[in-house]
N, C-alpha and C. Protein backbone atom coordinates (compact mmCIF):
# COMPACT_ATOMS: atom_id res chain seq x y z
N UNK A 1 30.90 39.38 11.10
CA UNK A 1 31.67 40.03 10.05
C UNK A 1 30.72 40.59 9.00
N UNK A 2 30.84 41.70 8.57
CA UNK A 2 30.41 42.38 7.41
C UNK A 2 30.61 41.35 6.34
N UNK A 3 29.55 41.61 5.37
CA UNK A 3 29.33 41.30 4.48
C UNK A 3 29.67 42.24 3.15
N UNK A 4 31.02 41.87 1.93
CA UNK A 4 31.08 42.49 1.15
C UNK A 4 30.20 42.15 -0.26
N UNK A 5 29.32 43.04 -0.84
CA UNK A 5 29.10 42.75 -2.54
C UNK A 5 29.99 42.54 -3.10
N UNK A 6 30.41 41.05 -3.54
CA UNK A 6 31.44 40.37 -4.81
C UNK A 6 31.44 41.26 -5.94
N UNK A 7 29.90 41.30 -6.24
CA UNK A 7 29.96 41.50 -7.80
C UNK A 7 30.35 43.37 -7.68
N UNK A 8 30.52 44.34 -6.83
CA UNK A 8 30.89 45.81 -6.54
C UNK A 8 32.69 45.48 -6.03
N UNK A 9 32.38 44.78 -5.35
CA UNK A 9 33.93 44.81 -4.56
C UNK A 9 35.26 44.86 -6.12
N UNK A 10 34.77 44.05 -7.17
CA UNK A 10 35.58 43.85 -8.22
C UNK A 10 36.19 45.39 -8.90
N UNK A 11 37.64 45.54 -8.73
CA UNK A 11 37.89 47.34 -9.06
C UNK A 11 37.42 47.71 -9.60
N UNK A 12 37.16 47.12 -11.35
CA UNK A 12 36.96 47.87 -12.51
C UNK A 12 35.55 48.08 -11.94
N UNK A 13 34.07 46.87 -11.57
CA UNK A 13 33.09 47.43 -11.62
C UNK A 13 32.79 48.27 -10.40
N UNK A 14 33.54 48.82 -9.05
CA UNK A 14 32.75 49.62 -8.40
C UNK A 14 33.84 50.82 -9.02
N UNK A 15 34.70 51.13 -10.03
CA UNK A 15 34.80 52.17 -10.59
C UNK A 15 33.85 52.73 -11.69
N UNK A 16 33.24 51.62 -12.56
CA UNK A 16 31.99 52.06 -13.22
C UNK A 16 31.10 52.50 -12.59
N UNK A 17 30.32 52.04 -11.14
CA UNK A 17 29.56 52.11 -10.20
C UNK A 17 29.93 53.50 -9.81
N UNK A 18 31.01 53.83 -9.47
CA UNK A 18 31.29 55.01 -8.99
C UNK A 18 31.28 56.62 -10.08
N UNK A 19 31.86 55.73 -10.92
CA UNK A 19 31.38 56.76 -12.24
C UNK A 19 29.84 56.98 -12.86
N UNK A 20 29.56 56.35 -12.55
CA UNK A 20 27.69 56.44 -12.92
C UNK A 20 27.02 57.13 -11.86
N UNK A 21 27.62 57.30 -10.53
CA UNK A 21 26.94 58.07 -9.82
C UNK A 21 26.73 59.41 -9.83
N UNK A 22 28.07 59.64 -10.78
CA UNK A 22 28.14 61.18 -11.08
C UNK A 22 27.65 61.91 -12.27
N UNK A 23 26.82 60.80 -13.12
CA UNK A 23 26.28 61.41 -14.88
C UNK A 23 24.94 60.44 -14.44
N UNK A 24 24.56 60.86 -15.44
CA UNK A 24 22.93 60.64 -15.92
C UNK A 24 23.30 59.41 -16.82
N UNK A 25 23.91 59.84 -17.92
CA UNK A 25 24.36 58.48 -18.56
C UNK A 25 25.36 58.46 -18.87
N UNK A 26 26.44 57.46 -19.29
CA UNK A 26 27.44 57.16 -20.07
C UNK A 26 27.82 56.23 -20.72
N UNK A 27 28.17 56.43 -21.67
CA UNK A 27 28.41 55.37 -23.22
C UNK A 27 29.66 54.57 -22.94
N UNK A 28 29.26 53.68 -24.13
CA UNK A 28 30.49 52.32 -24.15
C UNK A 28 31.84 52.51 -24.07
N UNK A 29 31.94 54.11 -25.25
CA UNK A 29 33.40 54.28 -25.72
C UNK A 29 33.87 55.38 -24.71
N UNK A 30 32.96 55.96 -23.78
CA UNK A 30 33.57 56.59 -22.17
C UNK A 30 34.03 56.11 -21.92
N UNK A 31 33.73 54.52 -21.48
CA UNK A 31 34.05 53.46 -20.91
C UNK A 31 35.21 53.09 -20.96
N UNK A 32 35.65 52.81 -22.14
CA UNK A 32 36.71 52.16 -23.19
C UNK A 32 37.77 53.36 -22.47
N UNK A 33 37.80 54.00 -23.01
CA UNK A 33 38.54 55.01 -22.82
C UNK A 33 38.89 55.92 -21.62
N UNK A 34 38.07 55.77 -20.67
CA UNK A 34 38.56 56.15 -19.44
C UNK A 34 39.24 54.63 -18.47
N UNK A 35 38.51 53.88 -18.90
CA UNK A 35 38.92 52.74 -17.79
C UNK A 35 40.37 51.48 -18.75
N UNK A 36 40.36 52.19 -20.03
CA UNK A 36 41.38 51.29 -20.61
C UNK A 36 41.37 50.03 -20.85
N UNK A 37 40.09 49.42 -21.09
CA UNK A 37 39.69 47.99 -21.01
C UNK A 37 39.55 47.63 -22.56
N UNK A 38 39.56 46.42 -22.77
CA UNK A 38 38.93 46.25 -23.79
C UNK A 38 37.55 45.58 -24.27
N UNK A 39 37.23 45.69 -25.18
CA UNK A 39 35.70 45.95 -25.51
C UNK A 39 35.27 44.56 -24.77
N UNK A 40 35.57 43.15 -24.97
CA UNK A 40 35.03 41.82 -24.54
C UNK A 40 35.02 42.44 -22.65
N UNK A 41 36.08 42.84 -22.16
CA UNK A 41 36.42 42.92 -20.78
C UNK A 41 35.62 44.04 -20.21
N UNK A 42 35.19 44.84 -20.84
CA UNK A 42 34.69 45.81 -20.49
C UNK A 42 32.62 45.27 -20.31
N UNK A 43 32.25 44.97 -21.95
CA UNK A 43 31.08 44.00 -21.76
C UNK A 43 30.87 42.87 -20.69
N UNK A 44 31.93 42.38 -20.56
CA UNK A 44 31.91 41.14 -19.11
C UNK A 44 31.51 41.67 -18.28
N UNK A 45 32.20 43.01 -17.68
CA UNK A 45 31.39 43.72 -16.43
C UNK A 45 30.52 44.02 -15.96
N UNK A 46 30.15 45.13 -17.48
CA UNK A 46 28.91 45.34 -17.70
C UNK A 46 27.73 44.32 -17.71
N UNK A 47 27.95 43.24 -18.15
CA UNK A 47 27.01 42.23 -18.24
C UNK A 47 26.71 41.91 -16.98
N UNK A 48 28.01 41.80 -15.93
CA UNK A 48 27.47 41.32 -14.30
C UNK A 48 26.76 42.29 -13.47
N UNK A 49 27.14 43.88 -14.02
CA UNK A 49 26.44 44.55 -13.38
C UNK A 49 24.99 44.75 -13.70
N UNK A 50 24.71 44.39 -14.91
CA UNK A 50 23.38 44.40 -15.77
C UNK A 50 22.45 43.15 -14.74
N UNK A 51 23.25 41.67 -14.96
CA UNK A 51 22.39 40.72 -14.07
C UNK A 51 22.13 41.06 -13.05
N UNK A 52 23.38 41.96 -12.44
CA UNK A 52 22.85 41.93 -10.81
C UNK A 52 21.65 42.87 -10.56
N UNK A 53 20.95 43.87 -11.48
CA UNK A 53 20.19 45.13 -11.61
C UNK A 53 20.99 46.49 -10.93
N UNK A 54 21.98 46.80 -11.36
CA UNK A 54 22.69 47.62 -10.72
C UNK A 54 23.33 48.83 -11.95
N UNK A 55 22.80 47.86 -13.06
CA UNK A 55 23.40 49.42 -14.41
C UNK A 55 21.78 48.67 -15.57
N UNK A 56 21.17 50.09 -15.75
CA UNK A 56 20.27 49.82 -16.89
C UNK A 56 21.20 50.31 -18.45
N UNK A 57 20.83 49.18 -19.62
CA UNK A 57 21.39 49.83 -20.48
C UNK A 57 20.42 50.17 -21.60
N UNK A 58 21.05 50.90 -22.29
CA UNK A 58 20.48 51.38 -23.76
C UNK A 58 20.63 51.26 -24.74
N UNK A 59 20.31 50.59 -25.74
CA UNK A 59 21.33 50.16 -26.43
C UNK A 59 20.42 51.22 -27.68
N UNK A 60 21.00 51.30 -28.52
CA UNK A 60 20.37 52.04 -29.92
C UNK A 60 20.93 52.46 -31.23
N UNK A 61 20.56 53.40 -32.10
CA UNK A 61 21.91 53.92 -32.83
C UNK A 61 21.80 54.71 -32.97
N UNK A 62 22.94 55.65 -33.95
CA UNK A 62 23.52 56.89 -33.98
C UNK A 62 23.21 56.46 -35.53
N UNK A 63 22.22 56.92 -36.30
CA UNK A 63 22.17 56.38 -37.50
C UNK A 63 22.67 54.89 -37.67
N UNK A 64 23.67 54.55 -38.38
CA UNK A 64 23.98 52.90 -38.59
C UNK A 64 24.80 52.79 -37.72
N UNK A 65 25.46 53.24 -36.69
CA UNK A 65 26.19 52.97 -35.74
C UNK A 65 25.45 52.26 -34.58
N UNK A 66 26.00 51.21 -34.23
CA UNK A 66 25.50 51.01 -32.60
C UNK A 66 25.75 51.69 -31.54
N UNK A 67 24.75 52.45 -30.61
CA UNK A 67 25.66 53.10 -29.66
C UNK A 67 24.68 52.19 -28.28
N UNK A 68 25.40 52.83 -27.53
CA UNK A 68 24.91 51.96 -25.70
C UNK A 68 25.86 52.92 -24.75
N UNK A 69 24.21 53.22 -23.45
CA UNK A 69 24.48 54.33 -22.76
C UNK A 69 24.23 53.29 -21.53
N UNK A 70 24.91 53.53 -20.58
CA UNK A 70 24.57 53.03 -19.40
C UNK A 70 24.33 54.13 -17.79
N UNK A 71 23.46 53.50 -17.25
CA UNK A 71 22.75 54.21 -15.90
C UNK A 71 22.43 53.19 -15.06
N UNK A 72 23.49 54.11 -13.42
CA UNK A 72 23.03 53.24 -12.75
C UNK A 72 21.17 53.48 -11.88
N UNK A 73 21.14 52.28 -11.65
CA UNK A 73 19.73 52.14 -10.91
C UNK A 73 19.61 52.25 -9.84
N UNK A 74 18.45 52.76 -8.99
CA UNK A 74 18.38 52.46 -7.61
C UNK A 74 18.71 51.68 -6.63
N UNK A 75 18.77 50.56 -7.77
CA UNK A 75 19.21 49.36 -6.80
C UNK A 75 20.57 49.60 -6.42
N UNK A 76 21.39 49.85 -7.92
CA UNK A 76 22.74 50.01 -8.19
C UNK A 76 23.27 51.03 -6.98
N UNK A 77 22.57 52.14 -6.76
CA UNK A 77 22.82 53.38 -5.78
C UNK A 77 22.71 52.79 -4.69
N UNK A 78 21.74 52.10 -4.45
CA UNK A 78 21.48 51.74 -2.79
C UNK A 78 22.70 50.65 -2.15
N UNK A 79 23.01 49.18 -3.27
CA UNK A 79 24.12 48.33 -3.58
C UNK A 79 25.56 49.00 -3.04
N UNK A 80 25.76 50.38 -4.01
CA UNK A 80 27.34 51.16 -3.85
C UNK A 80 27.04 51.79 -2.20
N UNK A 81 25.79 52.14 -1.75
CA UNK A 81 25.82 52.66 -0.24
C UNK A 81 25.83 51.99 0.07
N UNK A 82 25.39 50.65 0.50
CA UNK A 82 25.75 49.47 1.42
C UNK A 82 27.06 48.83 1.35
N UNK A 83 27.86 49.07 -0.10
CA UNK A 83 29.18 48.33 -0.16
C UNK A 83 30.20 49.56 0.52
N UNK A 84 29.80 50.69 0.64
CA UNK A 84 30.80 51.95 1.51
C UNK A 84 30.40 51.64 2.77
N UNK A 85 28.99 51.61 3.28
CA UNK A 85 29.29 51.38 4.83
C UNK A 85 29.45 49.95 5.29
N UNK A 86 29.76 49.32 4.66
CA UNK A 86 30.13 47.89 4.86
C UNK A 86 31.89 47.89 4.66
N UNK A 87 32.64 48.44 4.26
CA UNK A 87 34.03 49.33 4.22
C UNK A 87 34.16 50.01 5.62
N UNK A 88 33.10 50.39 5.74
CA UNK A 88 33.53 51.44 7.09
C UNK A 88 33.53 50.88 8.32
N UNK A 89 32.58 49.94 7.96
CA UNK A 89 32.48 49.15 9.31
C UNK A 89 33.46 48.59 9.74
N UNK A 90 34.13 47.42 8.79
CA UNK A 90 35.23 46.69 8.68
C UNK A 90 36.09 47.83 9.40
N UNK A 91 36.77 49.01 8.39
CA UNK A 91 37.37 49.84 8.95
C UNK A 91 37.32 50.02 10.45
N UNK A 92 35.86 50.25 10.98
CA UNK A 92 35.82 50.64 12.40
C UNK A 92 36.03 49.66 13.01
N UNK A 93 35.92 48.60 13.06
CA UNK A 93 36.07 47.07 14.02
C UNK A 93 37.69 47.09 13.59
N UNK A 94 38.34 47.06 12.72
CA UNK A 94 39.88 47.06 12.70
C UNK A 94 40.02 47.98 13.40
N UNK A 95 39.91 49.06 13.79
CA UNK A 95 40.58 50.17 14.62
C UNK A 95 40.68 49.76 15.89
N UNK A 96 39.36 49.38 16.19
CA UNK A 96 38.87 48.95 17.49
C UNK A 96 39.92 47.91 18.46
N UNK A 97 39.86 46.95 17.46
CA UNK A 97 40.60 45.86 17.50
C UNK A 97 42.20 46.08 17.59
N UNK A 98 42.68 47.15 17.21
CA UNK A 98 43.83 47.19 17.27
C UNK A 98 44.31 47.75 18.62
N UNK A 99 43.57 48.88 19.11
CA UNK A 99 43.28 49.80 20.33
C UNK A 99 43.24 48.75 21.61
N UNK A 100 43.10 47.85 21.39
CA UNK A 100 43.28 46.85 22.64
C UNK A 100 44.95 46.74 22.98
């Protein structure tokens, strides 16, 4: 049996995962606001995807504001391709399996 990534398989983070593949960077309050989370729930994620090395962050400011940009990493890229063909596979062995 295939093996799924826990910490990708979770919706909200392989929708961040999936959204980072398509920008260079994106900020906290993207975040907030596209995915509808709130700020503690949203940091939780982020934090697992941070341990796992799969989102680098930035943290800095906007004058006295805090701001924080996040990017995913190589690892993070290579992680989301192994968690799609590990989907597909599954997929293909269910087909298979049914065809009997």
């Amino acid at each position: 049996m295939t093996s799924i990534d826990r910490v990708i398989h979770e919706p909200v983070r392989l929708r961040i995962l999936s959204i980072l593949t398509g920008v260079d960077l994106a900020d906290f309050k993207f975040f907030l606001s596209t995915l509808g989370l709130s700020r503690g729930n949203l940091s939780s994620h982020m934090d697992k995807l941070e341990r796992a090395g799969y989102v680098e962050v930035q943290k800095g400011f906007n004058g006295k504001i805090p701001h924080t940009d996040y990017r995913i990493t190589d690892g993070g890229r290579k992680a989301l391709s192994d968690y799609w063909a590990a989907l597909d596979q599954i997929r293909t062995s269910s087909r298979e399996g049914s065809a009997s």
